[in-house]
C-alpha atoms as a PDB file:
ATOM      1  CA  UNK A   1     -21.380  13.222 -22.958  1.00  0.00           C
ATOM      2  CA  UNK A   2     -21.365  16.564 -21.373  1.00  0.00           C
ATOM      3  CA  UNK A   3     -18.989  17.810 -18.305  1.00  0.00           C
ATOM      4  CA  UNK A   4     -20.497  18.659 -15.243  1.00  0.00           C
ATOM      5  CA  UNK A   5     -18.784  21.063 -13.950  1.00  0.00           C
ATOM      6  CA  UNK A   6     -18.664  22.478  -9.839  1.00  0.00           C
ATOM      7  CA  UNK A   7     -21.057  24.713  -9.404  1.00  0.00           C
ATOM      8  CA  UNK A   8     -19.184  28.293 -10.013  1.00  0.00           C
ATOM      9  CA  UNK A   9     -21.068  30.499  -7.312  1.00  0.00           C
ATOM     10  CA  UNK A  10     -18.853  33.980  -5.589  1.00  0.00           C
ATOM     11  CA  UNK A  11     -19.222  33.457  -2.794  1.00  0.00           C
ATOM     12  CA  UNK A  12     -17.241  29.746  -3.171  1.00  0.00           C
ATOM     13  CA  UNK A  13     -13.531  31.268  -4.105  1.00  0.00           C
ATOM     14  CA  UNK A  14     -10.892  29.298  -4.445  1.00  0.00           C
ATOM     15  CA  UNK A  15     -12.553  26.047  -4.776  1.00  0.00           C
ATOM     16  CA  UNK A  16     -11.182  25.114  -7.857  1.00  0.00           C
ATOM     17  CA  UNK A  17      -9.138  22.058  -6.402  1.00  0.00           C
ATOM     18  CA  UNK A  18     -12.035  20.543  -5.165  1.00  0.00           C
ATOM     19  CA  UNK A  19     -13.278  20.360  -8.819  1.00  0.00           C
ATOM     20  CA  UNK A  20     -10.044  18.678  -9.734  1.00  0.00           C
ATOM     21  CA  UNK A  21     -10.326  16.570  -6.792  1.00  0.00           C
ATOM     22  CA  UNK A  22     -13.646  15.418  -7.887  1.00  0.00           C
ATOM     23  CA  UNK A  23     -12.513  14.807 -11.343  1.00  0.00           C
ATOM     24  CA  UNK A  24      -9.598  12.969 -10.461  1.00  0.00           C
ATOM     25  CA  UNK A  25     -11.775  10.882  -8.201  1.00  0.00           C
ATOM     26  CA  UNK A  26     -14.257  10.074 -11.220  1.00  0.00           C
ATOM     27  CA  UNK A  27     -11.391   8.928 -13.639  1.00  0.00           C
ATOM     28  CA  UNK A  28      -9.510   6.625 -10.622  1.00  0.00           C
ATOM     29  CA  UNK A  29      -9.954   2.726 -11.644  1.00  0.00           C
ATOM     30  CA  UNK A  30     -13.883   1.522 -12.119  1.00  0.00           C
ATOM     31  CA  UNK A  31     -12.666  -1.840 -13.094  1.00  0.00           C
ATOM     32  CA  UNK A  32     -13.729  -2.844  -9.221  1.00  0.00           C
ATOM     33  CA  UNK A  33      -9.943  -4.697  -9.583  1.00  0.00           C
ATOM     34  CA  UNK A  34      -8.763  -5.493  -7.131  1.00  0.00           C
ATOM     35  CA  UNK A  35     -11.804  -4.821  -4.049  1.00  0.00           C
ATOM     36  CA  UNK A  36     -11.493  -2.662  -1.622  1.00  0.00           C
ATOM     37  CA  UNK A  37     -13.584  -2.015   1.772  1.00  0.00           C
ATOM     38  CA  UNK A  38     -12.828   1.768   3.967  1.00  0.00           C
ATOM     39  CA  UNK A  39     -13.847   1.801   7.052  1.00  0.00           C
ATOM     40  CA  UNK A  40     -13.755   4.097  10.399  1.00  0.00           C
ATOM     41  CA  UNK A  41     -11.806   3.061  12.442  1.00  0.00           C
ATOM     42  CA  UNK A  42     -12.400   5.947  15.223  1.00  0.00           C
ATOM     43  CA  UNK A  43     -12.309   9.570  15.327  1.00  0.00           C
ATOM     44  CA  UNK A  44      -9.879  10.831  12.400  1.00  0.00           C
ATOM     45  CA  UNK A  45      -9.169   7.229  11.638  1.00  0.00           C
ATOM     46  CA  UNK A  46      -9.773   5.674   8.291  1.00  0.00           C
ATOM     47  CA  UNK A  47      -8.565   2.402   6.950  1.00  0.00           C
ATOM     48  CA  UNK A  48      -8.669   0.884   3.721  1.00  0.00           C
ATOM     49  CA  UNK A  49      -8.293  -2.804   3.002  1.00  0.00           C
ATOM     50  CA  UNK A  50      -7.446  -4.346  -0.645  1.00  0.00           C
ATOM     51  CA  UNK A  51      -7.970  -7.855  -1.428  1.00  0.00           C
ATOM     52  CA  UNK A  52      -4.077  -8.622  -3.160  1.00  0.00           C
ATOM     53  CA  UNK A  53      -4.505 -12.425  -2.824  1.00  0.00           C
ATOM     54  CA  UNK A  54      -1.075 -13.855  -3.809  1.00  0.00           C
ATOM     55  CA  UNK A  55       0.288 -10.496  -3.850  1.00  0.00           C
ATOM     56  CA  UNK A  56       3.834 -10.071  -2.074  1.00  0.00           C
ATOM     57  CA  UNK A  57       5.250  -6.993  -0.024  1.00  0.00           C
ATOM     58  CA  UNK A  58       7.684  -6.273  -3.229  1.00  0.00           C
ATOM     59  CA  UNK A  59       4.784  -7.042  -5.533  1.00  0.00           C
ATOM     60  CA  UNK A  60       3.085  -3.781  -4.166  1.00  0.00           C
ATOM     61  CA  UNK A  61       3.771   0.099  -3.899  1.00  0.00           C
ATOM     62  CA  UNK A  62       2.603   2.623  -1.953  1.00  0.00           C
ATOM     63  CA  UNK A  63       2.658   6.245  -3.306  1.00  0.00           C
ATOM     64  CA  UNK A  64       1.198   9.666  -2.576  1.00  0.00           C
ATOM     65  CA  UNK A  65       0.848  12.095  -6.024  1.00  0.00           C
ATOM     66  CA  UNK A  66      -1.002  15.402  -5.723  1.00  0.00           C
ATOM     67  CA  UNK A  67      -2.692  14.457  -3.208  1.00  0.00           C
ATOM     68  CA  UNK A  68      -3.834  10.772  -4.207  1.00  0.00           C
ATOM     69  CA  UNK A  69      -3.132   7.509  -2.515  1.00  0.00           C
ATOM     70  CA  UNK A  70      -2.467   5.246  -5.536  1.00  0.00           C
ATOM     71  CA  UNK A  71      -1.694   1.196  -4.760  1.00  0.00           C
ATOM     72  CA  UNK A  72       0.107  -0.131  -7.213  1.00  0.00           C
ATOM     73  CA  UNK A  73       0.326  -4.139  -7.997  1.00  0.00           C
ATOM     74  CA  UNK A  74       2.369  -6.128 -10.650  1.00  0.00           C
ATOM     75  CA  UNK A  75       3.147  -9.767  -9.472  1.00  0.00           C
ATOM     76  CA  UNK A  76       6.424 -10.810 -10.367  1.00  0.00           C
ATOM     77  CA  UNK A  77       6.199 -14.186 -12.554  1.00  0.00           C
ATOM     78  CA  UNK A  78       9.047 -16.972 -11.527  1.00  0.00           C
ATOM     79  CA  UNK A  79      10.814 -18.351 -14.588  1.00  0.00           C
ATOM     80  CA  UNK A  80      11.567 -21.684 -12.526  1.00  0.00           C
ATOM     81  CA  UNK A  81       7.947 -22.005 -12.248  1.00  0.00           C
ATOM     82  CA  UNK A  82       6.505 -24.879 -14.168  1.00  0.00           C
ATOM     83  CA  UNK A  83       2.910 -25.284 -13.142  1.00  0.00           C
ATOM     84  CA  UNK A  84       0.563 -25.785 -15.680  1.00  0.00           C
ATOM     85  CA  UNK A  85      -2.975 -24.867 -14.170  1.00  0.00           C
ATOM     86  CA  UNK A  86      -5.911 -26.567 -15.136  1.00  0.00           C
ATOM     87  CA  UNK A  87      -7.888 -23.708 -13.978  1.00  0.00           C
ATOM     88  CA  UNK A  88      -7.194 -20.627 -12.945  1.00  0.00           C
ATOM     89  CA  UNK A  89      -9.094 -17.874 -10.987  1.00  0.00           C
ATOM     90  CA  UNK A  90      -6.714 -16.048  -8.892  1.00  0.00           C
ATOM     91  CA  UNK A  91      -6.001 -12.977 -10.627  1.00  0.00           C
ATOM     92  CA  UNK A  92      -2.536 -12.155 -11.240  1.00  0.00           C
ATOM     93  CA  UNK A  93      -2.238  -8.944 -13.246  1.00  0.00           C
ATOM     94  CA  UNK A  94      -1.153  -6.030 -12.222  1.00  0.00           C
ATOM     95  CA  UNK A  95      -3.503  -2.658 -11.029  1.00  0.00           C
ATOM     96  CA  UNK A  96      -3.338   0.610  -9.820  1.00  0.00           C
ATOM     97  CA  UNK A  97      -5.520   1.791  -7.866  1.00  0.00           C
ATOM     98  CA  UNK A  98      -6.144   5.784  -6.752  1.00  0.00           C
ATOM     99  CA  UNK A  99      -7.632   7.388  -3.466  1.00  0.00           C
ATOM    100  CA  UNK A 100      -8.279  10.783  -3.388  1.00  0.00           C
ATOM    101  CA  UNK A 101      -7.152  11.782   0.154  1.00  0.00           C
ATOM    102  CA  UNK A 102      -8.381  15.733   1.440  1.00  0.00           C
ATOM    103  CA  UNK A 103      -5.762  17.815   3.040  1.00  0.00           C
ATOM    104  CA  UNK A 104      -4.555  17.093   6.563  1.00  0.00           C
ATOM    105  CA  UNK A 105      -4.861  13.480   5.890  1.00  0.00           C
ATOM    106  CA  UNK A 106      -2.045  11.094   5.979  1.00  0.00           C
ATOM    107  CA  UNK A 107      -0.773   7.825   5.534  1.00  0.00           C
ATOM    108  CA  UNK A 108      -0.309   6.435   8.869  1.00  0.00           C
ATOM    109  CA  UNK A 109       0.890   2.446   8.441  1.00  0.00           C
ATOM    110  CA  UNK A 110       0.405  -0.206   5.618  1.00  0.00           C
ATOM    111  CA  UNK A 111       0.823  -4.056   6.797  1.00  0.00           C
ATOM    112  CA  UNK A 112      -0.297  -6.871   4.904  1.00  0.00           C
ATOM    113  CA  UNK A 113      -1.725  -9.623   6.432  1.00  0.00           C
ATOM    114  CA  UNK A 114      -3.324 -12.929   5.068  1.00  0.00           C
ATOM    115  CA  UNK A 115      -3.638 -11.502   1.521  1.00  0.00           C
ATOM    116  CA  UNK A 116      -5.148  -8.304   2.569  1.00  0.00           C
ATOM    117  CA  UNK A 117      -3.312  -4.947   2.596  1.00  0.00           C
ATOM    118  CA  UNK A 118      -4.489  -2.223   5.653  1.00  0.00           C
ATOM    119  CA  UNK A 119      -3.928   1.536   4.661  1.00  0.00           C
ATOM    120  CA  UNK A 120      -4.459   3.618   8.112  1.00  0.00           C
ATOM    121  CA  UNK A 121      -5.138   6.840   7.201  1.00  0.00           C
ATOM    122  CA  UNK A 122      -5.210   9.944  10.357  1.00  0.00           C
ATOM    123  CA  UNK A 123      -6.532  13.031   9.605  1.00  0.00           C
ATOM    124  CA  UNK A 124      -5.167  15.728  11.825  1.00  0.00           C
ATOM    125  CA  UNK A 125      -7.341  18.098  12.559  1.00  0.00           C
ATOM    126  CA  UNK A 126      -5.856  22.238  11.828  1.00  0.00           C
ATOM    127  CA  UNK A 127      -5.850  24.627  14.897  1.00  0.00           C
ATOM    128  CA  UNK A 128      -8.630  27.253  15.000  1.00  0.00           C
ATOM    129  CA  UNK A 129      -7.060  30.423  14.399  1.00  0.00           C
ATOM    130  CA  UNK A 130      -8.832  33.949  14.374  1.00  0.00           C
ATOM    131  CA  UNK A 131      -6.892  36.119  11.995  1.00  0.00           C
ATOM    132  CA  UNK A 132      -7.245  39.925  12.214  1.00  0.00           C
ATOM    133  CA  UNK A 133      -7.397  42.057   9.192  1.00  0.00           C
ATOM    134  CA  UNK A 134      -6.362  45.611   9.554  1.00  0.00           C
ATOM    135  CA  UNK A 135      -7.468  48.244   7.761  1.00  0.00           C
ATOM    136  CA  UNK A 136      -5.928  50.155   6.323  1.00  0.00           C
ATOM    137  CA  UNK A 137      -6.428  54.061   4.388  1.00  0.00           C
ATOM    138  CA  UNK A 138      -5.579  54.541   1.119  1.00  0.00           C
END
């Protein structure tokens, strides 16, 4: 398999983490585990919502690396537990699970709610500066 690579055109300089970005994005989890949905939620306002069925609050954990949401999951198994399941469907291993998030845009709240987790993401939006470049003689 060959590499695609961003296309490499001067007058794009200094685009280079964008390529990374998009590579990064490629390799995050394609297991589809566990489902996800991202919506708008209004201007600047993003949310994503994992399905973490039987998933706790200290099951989960909530990191930003390099610019990368990653949701990470490992249910914690009760020793006391004794059930002995006839069948059983609800996944219980653990994931990870990586967002590539573009600059200016943060994390605003994470709740979990009825075995789904909500991400709200803002993105703030930079000033528009005009910056003047002197010139100078040599």
């Amino acid at each position: 398999m060959t590499k695609t690579h961003f296309p490499s055109h001067p007058m794009l300089l200094g685009f280079d983490r964008l390529e990374r970005l998009v590579e990064q994005t490629a390799r995050a989890g394609t297991d589809g585990y566990p489902p996800f949905d991202i919506e708008a939620t209004g201007q600047n306002r993003f949310r994503i919502t994992l399905a973490l069925a039987g998933f706790r609050e200290e099951d989960l954990s909530i990191t930003i690396e390099k610019r990368q949401l990653l949701v990470r999951g490992q249910q914690r198994e009760n020793d006391k537990d004794n059930r002995i399941f006839l069948h059983r469907g609800i996944a219980a291993r653990q994931f990870q699970r990586a967002f590539a998030l573009a600059e200016g845009v943060d994390v605003a709240s994470a709740t979990l709610e009825n075995g789904l987790l909500h991400i709200d993401l803002m993105r703030n939006e930079p000033e528009e500066t005009v910056q003047t470049i002197p010139i100078t003689r040599n």
